[in-house]
N, C-alpha and C. Protein backbone atom coordinates (compact mmCIF):
# COMPACT_ATOMS: atom_id res chain seq x y z
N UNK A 1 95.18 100.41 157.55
CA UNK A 1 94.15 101.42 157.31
C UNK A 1 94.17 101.89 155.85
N UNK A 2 95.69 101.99 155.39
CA UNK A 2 95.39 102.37 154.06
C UNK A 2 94.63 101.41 153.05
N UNK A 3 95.52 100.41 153.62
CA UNK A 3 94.77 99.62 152.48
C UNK A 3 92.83 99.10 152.36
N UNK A 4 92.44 99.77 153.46
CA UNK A 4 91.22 99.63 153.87
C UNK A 4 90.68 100.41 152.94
N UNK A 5 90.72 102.03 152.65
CA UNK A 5 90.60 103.08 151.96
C UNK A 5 90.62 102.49 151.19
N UNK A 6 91.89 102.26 150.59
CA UNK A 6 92.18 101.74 148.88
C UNK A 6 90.86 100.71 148.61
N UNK A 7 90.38 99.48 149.10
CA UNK A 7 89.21 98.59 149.22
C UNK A 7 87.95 99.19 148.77
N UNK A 8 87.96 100.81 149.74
CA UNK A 8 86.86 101.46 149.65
C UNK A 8 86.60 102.30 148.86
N UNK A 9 87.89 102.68 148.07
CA UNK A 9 88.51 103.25 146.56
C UNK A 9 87.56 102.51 145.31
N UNK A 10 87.89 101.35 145.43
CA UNK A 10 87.53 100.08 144.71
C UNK A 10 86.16 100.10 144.77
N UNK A 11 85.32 100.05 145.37
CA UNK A 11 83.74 99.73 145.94
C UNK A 11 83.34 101.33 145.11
N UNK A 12 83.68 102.43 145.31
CA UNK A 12 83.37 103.25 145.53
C UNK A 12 83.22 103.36 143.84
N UNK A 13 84.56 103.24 143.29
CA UNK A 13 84.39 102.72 141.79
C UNK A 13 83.31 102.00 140.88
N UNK A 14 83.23 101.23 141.50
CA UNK A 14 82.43 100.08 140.67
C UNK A 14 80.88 100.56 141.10
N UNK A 15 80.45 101.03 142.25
CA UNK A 15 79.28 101.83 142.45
C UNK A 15 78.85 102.93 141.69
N UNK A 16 79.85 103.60 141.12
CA UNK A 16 79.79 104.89 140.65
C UNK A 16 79.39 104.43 139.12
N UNK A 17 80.11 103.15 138.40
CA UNK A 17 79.59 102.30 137.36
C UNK A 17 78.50 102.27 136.80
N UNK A 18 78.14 101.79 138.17
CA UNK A 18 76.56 100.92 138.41
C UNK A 18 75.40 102.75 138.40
N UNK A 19 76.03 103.78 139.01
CA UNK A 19 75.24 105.09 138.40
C UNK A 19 75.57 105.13 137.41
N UNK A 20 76.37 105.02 136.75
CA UNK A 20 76.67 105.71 134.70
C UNK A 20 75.61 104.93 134.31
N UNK A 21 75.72 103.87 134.73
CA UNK A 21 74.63 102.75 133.66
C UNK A 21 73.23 103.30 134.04
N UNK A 22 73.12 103.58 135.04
CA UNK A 22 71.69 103.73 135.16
C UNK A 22 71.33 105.41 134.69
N UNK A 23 72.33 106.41 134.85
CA UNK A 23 72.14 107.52 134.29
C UNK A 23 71.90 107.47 132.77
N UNK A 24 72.99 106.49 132.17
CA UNK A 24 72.84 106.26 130.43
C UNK A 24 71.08 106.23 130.15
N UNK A 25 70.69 104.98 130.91
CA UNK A 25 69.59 104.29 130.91
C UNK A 25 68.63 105.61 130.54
N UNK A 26 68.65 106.29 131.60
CA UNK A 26 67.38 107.30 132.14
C UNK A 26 67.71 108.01 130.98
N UNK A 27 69.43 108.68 130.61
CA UNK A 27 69.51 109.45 129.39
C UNK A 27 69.08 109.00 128.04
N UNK A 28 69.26 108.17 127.87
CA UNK A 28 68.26 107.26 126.80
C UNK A 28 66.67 107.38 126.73
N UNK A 29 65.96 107.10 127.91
CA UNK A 29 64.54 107.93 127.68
C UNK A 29 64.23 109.55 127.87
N UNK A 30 65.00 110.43 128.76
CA UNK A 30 64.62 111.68 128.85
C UNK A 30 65.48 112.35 127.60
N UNK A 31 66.73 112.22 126.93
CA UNK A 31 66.97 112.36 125.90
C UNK A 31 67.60 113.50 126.26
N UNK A 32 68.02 114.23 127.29
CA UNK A 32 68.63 115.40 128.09
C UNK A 32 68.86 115.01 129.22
N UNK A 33 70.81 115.55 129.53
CA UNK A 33 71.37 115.41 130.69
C UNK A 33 70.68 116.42 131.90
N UNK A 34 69.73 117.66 131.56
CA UNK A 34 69.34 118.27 132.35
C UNK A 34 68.37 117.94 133.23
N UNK A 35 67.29 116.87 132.45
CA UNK A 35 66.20 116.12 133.17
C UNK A 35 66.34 115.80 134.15
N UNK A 36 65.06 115.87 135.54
CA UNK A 36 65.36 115.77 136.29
C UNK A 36 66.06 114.35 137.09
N UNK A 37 65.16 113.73 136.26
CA UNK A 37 65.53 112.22 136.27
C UNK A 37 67.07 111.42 136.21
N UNK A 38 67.26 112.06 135.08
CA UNK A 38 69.05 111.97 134.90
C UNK A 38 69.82 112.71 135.45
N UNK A 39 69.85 113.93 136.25
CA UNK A 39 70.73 114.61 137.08
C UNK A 39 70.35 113.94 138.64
N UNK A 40 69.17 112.96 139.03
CA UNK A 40 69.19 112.15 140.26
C UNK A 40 70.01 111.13 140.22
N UNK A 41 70.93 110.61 138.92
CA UNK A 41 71.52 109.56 139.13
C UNK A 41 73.19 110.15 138.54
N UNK A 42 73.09 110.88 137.78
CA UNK A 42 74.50 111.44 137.08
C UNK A 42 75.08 111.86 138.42
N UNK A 43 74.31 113.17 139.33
CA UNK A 43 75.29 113.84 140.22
C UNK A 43 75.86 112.91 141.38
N UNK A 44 75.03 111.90 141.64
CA UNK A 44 75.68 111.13 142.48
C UNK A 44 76.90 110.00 142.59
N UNK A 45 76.54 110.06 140.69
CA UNK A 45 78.05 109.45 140.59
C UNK A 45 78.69 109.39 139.96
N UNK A 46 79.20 111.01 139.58
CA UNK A 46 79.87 112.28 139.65
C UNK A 46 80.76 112.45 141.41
N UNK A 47 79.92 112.60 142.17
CA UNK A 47 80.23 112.87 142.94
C UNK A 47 80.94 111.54 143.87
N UNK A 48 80.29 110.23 143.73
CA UNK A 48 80.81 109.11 144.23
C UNK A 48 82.32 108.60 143.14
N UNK A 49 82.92 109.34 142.25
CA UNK A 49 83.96 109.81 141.29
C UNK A 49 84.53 110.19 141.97
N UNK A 50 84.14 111.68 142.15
CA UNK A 50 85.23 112.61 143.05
C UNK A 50 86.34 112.53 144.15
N UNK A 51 84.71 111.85 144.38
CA UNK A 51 85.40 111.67 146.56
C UNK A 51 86.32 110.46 146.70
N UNK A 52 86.05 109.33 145.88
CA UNK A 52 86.85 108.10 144.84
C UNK A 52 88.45 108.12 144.78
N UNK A 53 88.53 109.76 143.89
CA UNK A 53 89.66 110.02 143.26
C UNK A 53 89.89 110.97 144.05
N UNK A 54 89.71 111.27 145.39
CA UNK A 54 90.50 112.18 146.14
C UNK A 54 91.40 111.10 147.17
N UNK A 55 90.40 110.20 147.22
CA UNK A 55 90.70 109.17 148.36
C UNK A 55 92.10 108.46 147.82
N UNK A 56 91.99 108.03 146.31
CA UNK A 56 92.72 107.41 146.12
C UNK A 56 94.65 107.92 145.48
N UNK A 57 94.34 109.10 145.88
CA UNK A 57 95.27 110.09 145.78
C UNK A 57 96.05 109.84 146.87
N UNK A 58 95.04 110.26 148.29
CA UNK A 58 95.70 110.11 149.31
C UNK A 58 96.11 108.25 149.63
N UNK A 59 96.08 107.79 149.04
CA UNK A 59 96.08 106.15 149.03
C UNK A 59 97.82 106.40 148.63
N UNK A 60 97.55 106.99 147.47
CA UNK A 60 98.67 106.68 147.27
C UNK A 60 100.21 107.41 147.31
N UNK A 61 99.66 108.22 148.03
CA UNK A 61 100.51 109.11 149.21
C UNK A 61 101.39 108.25 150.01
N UNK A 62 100.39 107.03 150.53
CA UNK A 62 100.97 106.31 151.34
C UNK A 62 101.81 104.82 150.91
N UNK A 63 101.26 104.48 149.76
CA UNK A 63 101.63 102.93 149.78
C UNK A 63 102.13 102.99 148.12
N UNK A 64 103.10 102.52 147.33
CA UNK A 64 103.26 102.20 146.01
C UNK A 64 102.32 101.93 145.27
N UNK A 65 102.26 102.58 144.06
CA UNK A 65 101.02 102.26 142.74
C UNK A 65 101.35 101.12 142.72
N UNK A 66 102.48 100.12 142.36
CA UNK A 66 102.61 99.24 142.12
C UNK A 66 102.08 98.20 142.95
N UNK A 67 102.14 98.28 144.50
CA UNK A 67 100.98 97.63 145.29
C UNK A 67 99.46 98.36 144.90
N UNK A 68 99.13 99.62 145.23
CA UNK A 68 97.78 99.31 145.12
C UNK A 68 97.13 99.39 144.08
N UNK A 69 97.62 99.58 142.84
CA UNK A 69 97.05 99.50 141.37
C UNK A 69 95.97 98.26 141.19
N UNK A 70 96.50 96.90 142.12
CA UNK A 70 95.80 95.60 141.40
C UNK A 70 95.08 95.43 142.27
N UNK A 71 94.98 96.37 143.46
CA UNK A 71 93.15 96.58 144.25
C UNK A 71 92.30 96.71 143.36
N UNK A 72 92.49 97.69 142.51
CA UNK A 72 91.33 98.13 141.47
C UNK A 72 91.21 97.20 140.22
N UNK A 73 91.78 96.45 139.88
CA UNK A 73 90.96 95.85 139.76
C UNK A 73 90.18 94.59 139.81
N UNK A 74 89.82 94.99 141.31
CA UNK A 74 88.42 94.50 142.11
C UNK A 74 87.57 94.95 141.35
N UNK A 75 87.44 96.28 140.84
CA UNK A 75 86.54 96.84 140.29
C UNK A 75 85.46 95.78 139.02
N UNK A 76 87.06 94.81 138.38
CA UNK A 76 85.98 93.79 137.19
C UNK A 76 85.24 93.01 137.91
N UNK A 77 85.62 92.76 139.00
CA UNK A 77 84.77 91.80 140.01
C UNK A 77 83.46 92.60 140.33
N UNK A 78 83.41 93.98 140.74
CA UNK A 78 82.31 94.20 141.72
C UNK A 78 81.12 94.63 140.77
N UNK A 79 81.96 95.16 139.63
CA UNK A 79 81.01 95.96 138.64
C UNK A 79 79.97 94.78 138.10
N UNK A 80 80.46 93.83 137.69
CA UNK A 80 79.74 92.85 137.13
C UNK A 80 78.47 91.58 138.05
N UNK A 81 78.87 91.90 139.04
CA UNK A 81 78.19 91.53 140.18
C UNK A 81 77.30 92.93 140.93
N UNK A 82 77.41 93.78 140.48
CA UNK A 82 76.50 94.91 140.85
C UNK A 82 75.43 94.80 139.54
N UNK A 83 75.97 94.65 138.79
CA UNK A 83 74.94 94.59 137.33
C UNK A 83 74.38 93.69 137.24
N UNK A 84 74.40 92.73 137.73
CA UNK A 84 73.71 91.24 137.57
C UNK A 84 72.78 91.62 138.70
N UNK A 85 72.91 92.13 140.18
CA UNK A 85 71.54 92.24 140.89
C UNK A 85 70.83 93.45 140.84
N UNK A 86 71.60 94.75 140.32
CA UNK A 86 71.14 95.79 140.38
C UNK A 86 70.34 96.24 139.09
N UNK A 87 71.35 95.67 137.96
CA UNK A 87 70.58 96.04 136.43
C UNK A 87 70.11 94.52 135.83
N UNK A 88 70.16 93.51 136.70
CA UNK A 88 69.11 92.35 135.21
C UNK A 88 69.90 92.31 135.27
N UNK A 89 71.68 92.34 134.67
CA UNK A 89 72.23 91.93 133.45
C UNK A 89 72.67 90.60 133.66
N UNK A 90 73.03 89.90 132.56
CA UNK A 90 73.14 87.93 132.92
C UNK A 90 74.62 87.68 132.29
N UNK A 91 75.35 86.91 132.48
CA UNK A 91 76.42 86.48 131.88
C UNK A 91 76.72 85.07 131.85
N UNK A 92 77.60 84.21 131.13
CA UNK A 92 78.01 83.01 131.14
C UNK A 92 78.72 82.50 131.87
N UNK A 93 78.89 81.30 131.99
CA UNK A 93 79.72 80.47 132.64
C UNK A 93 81.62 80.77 132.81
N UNK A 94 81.59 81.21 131.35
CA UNK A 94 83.00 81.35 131.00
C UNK A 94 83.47 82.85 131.33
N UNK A 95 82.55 83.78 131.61
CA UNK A 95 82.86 84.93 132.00
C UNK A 95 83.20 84.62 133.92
N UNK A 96 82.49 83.98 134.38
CA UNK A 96 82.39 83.66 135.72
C UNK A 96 83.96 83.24 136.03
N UNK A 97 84.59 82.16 134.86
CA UNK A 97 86.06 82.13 135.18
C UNK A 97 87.01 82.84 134.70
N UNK A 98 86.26 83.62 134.06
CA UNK A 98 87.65 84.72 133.49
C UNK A 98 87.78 85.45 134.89
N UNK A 99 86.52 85.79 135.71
CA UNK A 99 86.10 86.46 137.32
C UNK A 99 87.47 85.64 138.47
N UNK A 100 86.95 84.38 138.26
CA UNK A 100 87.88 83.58 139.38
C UNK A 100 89.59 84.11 138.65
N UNK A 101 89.56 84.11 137.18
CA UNK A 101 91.32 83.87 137.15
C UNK A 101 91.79 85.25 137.74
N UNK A 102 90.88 86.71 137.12
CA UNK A 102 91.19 87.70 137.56
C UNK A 102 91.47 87.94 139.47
N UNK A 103 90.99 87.12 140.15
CA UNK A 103 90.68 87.53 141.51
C UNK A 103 91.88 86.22 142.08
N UNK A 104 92.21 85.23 141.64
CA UNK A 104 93.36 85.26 141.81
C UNK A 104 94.89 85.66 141.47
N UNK A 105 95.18 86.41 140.54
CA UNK A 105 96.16 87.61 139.58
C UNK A 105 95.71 88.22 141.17
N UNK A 106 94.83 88.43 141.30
CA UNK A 106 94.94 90.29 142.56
C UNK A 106 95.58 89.63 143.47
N UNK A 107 95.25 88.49 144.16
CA UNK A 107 95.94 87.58 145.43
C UNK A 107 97.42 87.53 145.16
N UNK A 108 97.98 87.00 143.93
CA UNK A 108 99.21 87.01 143.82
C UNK A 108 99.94 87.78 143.68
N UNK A 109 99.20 88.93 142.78
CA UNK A 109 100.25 90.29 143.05
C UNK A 109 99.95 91.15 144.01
N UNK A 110 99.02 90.97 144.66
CA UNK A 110 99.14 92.10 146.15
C UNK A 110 99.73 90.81 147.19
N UNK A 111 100.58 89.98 147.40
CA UNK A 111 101.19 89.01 148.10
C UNK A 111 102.45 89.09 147.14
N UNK A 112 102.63 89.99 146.26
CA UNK A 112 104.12 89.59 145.89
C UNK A 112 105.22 90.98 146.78
């Protein structure tokens, strides 16, 4: 179960990403964090932060940083694959295996 959380630690992360970018975005045309526009995407992940870093507190209440540290980062994995369908963004071939070497590093050290 914990380590389920911790997973959802991770997701919860790289979602919250995928709002900065799009809050930047909106802050870039409204030119104020107060706009309404940019406080529909800031507070939510602000708040998808919070609840993130409460969770992962209690994560690690339970299980060693040293195990669940290299859950996160899943995060280079998810962020960049949230941006590619969510924002346009495109990348290369060679970024795709820097993706595979990173995601096996997580296999081997959460199996060590």
């Amino acid at each position: 179960m914990t380590y389920l959380i911790a997973l959802l630690c991770v997701v919860g992360i790289a979602a919250g990403q995928i709002f900065f970018k799009l809050s930047a975005r909106s802050l870039q045309q409204t030119n104020s964090f107060l706009h309404i526009e940019t406080l529909k995407l800031l507070i939510p992940a602000l708040i998808i932060y919070g609840v993130t870093t409460l969770a992962w507190i209690w994560v690690l209440q339970k299980i060693e940083l040293g195990r669940a540290y290299p859950l996160m980062a899943l995060a280079f994995v998810l962020v960049p694959i949230g941006s590619y369908f969510i924002l346009g963004e495109r990348f290369n071939s060679q970024y795709f295996i820097g993706v595979l070497v990173l995601i096996v590093g997580i296999i081997l050290t959460v199996r060590a």
